[in-house]
PDB file of N, CA and C in Angstrom:
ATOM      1  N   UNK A   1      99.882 -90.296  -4.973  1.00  0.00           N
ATOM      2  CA  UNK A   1      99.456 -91.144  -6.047  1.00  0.00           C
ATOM      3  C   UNK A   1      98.185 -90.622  -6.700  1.00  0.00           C
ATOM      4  N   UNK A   2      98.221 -89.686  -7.402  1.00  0.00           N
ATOM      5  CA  UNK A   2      97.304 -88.926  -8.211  1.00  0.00           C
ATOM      6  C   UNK A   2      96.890 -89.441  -9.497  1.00  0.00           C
ATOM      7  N   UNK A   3      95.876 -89.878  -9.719  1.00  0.00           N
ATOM      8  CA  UNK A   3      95.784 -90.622 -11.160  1.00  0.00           C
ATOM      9  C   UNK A   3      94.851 -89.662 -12.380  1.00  0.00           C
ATOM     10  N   UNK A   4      95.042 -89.241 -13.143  1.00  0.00           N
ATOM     11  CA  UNK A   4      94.749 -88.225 -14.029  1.00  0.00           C
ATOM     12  C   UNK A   4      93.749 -89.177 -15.363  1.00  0.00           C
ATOM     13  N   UNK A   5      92.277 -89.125 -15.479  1.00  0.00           N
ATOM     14  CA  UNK A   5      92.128 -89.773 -17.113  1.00  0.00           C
ATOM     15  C   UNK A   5      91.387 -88.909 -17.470  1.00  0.00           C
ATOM     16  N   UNK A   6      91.932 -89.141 -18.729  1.00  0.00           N
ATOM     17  CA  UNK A   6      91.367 -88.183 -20.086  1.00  0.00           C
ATOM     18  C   UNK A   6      90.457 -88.938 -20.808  1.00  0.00           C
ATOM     19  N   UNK A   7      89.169 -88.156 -20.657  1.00  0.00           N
ATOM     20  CA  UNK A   7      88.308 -88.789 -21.824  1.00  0.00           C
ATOM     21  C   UNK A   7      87.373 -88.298 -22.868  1.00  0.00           C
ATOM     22  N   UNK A   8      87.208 -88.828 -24.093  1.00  0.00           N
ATOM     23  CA  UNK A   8      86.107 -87.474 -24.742  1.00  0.00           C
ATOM     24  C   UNK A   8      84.697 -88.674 -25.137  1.00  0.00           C
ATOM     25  N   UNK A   9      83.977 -88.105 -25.174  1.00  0.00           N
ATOM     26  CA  UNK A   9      82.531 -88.413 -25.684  1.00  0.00           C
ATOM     27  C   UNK A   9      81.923 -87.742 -27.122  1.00  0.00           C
ATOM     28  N   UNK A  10      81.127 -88.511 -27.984  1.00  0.00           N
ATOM     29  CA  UNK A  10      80.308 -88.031 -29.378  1.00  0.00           C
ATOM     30  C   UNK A  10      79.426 -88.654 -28.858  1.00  0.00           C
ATOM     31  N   UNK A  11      78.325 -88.150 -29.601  1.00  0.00           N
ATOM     32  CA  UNK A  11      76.957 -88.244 -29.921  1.00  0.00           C
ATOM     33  C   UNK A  11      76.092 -87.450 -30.873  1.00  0.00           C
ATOM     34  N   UNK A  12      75.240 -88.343 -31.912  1.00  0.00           N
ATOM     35  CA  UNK A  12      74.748 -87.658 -32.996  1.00  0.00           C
ATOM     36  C   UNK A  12      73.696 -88.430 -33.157  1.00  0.00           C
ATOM     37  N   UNK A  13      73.026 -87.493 -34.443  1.00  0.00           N
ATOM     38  CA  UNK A  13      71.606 -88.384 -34.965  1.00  0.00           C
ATOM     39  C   UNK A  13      72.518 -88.328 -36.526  1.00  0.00           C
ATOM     40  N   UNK A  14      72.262 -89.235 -37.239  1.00  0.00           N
ATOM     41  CA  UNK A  14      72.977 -89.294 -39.022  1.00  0.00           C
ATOM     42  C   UNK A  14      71.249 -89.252 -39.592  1.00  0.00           C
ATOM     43  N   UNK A  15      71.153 -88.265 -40.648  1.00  0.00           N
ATOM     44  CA  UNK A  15      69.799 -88.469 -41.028  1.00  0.00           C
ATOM     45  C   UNK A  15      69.743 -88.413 -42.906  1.00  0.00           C
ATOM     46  N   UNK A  16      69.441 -89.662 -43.376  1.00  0.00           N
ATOM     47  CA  UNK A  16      69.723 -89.632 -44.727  1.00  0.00           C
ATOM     48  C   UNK A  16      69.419 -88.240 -45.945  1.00  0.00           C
ATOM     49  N   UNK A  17      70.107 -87.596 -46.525  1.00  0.00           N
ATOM     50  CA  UNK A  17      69.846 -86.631 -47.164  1.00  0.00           C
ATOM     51  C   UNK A  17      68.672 -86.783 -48.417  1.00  0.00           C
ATOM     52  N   UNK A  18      69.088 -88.207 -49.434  1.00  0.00           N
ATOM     53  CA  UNK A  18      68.348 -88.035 -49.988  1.00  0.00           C
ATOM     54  C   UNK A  18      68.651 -89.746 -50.609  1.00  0.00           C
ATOM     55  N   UNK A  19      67.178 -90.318 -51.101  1.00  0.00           N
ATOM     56  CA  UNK A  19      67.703 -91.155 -51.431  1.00  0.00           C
ATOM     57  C   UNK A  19      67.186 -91.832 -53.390  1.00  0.00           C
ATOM     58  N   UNK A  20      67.873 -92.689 -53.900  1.00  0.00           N
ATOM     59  CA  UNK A  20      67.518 -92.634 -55.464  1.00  0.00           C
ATOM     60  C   UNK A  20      66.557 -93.227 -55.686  1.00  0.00           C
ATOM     61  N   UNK A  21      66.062 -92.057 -56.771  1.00  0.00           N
ATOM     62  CA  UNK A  21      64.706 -92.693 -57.627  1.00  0.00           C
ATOM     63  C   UNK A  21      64.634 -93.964 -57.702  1.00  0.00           C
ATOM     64  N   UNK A  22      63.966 -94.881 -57.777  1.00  0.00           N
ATOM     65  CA  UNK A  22      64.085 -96.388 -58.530  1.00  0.00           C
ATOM     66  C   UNK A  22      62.525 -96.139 -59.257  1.00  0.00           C
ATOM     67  N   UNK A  23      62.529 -97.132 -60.050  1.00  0.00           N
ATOM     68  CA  UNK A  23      61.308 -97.243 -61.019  1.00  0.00           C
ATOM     69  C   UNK A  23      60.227 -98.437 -60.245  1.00  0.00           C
ATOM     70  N   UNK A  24      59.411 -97.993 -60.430  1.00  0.00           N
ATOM     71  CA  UNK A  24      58.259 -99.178 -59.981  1.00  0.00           C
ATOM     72  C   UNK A  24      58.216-100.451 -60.688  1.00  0.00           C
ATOM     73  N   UNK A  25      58.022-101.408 -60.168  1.00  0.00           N
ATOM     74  CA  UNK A  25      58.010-102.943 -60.890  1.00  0.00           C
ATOM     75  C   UNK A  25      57.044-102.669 -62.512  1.00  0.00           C
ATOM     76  N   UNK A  26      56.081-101.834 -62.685  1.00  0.00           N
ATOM     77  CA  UNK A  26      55.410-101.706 -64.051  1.00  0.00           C
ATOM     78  C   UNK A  26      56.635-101.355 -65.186  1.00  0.00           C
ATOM     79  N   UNK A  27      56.949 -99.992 -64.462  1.00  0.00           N
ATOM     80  CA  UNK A  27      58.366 -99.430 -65.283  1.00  0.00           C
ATOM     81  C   UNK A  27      59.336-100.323 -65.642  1.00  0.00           C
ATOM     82  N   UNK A  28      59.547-101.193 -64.493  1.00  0.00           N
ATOM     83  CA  UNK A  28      60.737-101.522 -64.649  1.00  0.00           C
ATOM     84  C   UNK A  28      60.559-103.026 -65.862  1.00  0.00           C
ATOM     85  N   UNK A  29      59.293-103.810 -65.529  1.00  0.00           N
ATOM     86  CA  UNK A  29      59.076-104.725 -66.652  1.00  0.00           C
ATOM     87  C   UNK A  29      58.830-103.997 -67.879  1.00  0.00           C
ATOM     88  N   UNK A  30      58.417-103.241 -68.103  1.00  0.00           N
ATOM     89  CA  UNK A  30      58.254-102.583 -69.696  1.00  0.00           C
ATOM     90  C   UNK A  30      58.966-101.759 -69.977  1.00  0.00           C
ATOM     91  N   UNK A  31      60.158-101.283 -69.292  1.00  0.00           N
ATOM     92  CA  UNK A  31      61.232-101.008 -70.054  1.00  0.00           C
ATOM     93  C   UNK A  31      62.296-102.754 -69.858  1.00  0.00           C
ATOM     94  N   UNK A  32      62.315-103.452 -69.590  1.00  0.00           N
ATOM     95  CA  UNK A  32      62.968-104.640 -69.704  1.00  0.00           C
ATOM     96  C   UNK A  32      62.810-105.143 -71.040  1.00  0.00           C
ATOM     97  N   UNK A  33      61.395-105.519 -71.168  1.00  0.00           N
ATOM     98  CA  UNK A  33      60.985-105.470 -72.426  1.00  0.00           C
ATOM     99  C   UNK A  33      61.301-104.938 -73.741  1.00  0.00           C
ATOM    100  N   UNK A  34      61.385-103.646 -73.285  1.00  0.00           N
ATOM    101  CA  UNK A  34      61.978-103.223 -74.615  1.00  0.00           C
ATOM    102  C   UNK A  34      63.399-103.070 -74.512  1.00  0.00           C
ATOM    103  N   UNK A  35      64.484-103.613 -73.662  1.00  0.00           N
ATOM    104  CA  UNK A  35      65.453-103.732 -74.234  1.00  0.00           C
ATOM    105  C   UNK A  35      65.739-104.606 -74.692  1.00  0.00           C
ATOM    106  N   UNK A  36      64.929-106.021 -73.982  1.00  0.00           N
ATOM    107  CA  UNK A  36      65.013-106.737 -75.344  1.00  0.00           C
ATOM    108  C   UNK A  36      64.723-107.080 -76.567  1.00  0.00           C
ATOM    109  N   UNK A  37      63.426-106.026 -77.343  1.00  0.00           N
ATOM    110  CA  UNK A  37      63.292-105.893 -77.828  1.00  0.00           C
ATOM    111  C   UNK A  37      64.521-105.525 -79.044  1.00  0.00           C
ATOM    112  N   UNK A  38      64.895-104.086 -78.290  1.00  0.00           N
ATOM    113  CA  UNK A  38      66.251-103.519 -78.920  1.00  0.00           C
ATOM    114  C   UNK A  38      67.130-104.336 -79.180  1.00  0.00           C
ATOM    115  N   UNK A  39      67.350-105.702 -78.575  1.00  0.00           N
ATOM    116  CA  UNK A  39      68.207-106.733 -78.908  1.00  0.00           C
ATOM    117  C   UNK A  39      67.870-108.075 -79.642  1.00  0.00           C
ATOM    118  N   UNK A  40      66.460-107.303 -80.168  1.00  0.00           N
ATOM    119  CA  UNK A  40      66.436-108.497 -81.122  1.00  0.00           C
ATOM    120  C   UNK A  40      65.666-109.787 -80.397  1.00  0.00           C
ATOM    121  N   UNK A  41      65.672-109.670 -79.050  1.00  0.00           N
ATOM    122  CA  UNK A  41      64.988-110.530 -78.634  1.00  0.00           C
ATOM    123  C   UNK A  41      63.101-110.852 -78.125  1.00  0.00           C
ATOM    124  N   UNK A  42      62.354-111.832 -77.781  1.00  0.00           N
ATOM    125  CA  UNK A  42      61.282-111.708 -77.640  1.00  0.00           C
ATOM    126  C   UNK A  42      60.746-111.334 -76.479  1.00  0.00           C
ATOM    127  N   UNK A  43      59.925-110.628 -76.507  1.00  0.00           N
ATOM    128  CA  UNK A  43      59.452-109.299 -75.020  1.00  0.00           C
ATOM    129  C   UNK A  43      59.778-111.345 -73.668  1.00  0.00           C
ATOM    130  N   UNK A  44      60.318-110.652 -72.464  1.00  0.00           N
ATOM    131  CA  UNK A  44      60.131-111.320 -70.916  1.00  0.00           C
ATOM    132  C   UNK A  44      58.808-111.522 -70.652  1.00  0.00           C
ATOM    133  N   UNK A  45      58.394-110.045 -70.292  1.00  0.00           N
ATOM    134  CA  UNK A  45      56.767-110.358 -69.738  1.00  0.00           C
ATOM    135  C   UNK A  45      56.034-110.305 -70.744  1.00  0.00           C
ATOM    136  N   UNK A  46      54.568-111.144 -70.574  1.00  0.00           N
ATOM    137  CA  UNK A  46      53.664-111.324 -71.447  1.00  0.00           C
ATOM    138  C   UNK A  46      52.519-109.802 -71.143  1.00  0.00           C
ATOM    139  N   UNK A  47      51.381-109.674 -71.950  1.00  0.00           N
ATOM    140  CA  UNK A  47      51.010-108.374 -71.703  1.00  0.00           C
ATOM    141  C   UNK A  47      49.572-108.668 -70.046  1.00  0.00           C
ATOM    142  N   UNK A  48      49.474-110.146 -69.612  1.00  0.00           N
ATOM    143  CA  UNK A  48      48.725-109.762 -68.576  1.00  0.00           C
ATOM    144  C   UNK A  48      49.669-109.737 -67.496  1.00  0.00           C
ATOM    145  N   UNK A  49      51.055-110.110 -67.934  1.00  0.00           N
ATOM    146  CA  UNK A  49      51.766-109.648 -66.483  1.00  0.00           C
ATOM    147  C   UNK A  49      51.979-107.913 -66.325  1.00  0.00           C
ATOM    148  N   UNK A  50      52.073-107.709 -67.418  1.00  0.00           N
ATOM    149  CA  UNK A  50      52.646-105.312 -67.382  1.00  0.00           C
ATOM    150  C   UNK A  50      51.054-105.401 -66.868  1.00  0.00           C
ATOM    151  N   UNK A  51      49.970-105.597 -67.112  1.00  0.00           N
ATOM    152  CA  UNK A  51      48.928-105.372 -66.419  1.00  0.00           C
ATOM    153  C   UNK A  51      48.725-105.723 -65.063  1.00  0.00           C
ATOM    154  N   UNK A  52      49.322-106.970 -64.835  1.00  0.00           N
ATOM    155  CA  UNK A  52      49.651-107.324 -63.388  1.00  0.00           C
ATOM    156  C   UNK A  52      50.268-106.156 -62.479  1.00  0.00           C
ATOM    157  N   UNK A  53      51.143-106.013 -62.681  1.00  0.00           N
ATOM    158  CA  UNK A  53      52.267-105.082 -62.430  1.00  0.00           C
ATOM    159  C   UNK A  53      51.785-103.881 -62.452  1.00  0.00           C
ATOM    160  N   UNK A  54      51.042-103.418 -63.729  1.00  0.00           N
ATOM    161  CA  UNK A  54      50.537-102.243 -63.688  1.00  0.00           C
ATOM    162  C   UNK A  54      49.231-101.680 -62.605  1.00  0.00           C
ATOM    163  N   UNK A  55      48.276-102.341 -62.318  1.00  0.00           N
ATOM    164  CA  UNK A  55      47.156-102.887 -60.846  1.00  0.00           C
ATOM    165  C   UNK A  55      47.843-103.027 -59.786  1.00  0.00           C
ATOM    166  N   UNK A  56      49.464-103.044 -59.778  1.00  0.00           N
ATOM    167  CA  UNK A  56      49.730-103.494 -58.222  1.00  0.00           C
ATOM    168  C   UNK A  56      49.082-103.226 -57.473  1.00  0.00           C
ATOM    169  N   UNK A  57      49.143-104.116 -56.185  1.00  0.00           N
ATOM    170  CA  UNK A  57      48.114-103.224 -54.923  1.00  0.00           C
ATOM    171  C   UNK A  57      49.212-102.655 -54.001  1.00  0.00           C
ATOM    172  N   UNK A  58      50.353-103.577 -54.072  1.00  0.00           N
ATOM    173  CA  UNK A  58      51.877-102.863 -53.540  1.00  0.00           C
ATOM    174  C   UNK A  58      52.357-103.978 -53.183  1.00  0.00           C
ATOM    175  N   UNK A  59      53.254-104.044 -51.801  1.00  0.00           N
ATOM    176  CA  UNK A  59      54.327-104.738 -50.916  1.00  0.00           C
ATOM    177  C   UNK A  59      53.351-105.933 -50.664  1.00  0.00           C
ATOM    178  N   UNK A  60      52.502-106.377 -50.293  1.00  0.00           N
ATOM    179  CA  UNK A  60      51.580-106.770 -49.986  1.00  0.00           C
ATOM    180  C   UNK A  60      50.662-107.956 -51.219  1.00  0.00           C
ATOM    181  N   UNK A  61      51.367-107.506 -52.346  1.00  0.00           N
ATOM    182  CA  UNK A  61      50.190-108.484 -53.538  1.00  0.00           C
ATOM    183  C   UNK A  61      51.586-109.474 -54.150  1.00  0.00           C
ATOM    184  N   UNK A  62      50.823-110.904 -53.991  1.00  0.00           N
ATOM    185  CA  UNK A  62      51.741-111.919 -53.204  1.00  0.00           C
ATOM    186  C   UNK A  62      52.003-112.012 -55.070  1.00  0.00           C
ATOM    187  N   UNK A  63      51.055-111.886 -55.865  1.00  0.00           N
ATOM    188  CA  UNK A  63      51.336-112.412 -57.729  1.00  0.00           C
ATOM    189  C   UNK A  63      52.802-111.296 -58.302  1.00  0.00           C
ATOM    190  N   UNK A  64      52.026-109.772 -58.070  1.00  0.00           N
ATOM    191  CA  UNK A  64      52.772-108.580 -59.101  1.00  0.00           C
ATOM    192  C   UNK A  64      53.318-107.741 -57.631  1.00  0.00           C
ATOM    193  N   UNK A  65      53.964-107.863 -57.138  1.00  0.00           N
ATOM    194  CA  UNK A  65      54.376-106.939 -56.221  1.00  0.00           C
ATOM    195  C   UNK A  65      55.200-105.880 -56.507  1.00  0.00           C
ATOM    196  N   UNK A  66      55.176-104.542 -55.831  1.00  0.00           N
ATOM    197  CA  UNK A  66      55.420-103.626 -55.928  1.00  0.00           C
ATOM    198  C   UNK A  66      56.845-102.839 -54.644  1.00  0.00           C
ATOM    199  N   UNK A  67      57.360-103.151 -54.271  1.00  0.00           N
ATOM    200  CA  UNK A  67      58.081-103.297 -53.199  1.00  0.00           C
ATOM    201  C   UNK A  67      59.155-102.258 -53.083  1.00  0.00           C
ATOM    202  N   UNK A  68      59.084-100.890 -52.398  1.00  0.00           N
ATOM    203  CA  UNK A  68      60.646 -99.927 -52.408  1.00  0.00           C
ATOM    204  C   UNK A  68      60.880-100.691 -51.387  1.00  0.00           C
ATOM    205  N   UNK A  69      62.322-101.155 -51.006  1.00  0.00           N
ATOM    206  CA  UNK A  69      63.242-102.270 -50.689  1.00  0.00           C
ATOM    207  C   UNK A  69      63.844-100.747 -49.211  1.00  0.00           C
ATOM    208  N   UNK A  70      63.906 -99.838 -50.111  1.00  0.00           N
ATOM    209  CA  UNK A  70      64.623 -98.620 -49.509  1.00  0.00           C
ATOM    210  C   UNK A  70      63.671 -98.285 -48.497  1.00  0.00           C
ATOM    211  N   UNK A  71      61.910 -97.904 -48.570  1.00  0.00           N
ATOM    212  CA  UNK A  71      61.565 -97.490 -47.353  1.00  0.00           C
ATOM    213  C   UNK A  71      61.362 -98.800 -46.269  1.00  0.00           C
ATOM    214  N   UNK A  72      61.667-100.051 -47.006  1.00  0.00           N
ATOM    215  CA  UNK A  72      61.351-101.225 -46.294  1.00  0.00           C
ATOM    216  C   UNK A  72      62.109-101.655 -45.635  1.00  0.00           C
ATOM    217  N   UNK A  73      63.410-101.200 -45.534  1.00  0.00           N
ATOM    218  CA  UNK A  73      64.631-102.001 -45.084  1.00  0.00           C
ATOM    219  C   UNK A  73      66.025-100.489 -44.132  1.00  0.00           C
ATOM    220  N   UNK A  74      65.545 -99.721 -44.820  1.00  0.00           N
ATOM    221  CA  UNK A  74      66.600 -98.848 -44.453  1.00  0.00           C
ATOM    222  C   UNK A  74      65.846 -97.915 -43.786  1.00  0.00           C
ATOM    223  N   UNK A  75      66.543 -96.982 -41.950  1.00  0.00           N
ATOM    224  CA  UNK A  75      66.106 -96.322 -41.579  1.00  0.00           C
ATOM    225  C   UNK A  75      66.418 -94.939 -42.076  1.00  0.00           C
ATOM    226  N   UNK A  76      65.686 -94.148 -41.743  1.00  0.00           N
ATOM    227  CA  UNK A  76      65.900 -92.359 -42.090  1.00  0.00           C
ATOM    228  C   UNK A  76      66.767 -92.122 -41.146  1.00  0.00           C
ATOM    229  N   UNK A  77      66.987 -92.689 -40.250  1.00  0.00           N
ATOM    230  CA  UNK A  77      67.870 -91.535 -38.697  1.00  0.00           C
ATOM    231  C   UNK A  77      68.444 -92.881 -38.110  1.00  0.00           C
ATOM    232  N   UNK A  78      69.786 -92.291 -38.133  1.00  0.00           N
ATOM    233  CA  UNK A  78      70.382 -93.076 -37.018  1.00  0.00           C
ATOM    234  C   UNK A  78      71.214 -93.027 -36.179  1.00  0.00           C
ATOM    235  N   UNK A  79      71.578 -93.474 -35.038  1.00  0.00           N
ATOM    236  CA  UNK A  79      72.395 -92.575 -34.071  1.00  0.00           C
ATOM    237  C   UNK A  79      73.799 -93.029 -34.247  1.00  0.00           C
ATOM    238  N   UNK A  80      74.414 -92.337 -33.497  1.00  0.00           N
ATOM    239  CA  UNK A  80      75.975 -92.725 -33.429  1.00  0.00           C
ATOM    240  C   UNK A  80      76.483 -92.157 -32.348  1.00  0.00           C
ATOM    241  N   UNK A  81      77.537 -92.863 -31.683  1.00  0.00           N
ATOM    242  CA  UNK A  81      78.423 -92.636 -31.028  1.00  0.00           C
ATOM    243  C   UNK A  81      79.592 -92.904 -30.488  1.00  0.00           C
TER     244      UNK A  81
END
């Protein structure tokens, strides 16, 4: 009564190659702005908020925050197996 098992094993590290630009909260309100502009409509932010925004202090400034979501939330390396 000889019992024979076959088995295989992986193991890796996955390490992100590269990840996308995004625009900073300044960028991203003053080009908002001007698309609505382009549409005819009246600017979102007023000009002490793009200044808000523009002073960020970062992740951290509770009014104009500044926040990559990507180094905040997602790891660089991860294992698998």
């Amino acid at each position: 009564n000889r019992r024979i098992y076959n088995a295989t094993a992986e193991a890796g590290v996955v390490q992100m190659t590269r990840t996308p630009d995004f625009l900073n909260s300044y960028q991203y309100a003053n080009l908002y702005n001007e698309a609505r502009a382009n549409d005819g409509l009246t600017p979102y932010y007023n000009q002490k908020q793009l200044e808000g925004y523009k002073n960020s202090k970062g992740a951290n400034d509770l009014l104009y925050p500044n926040v990559d979501l990507y180094d905040q939330l997602l790891n660089k390396n991860a294992n698998y197996r």
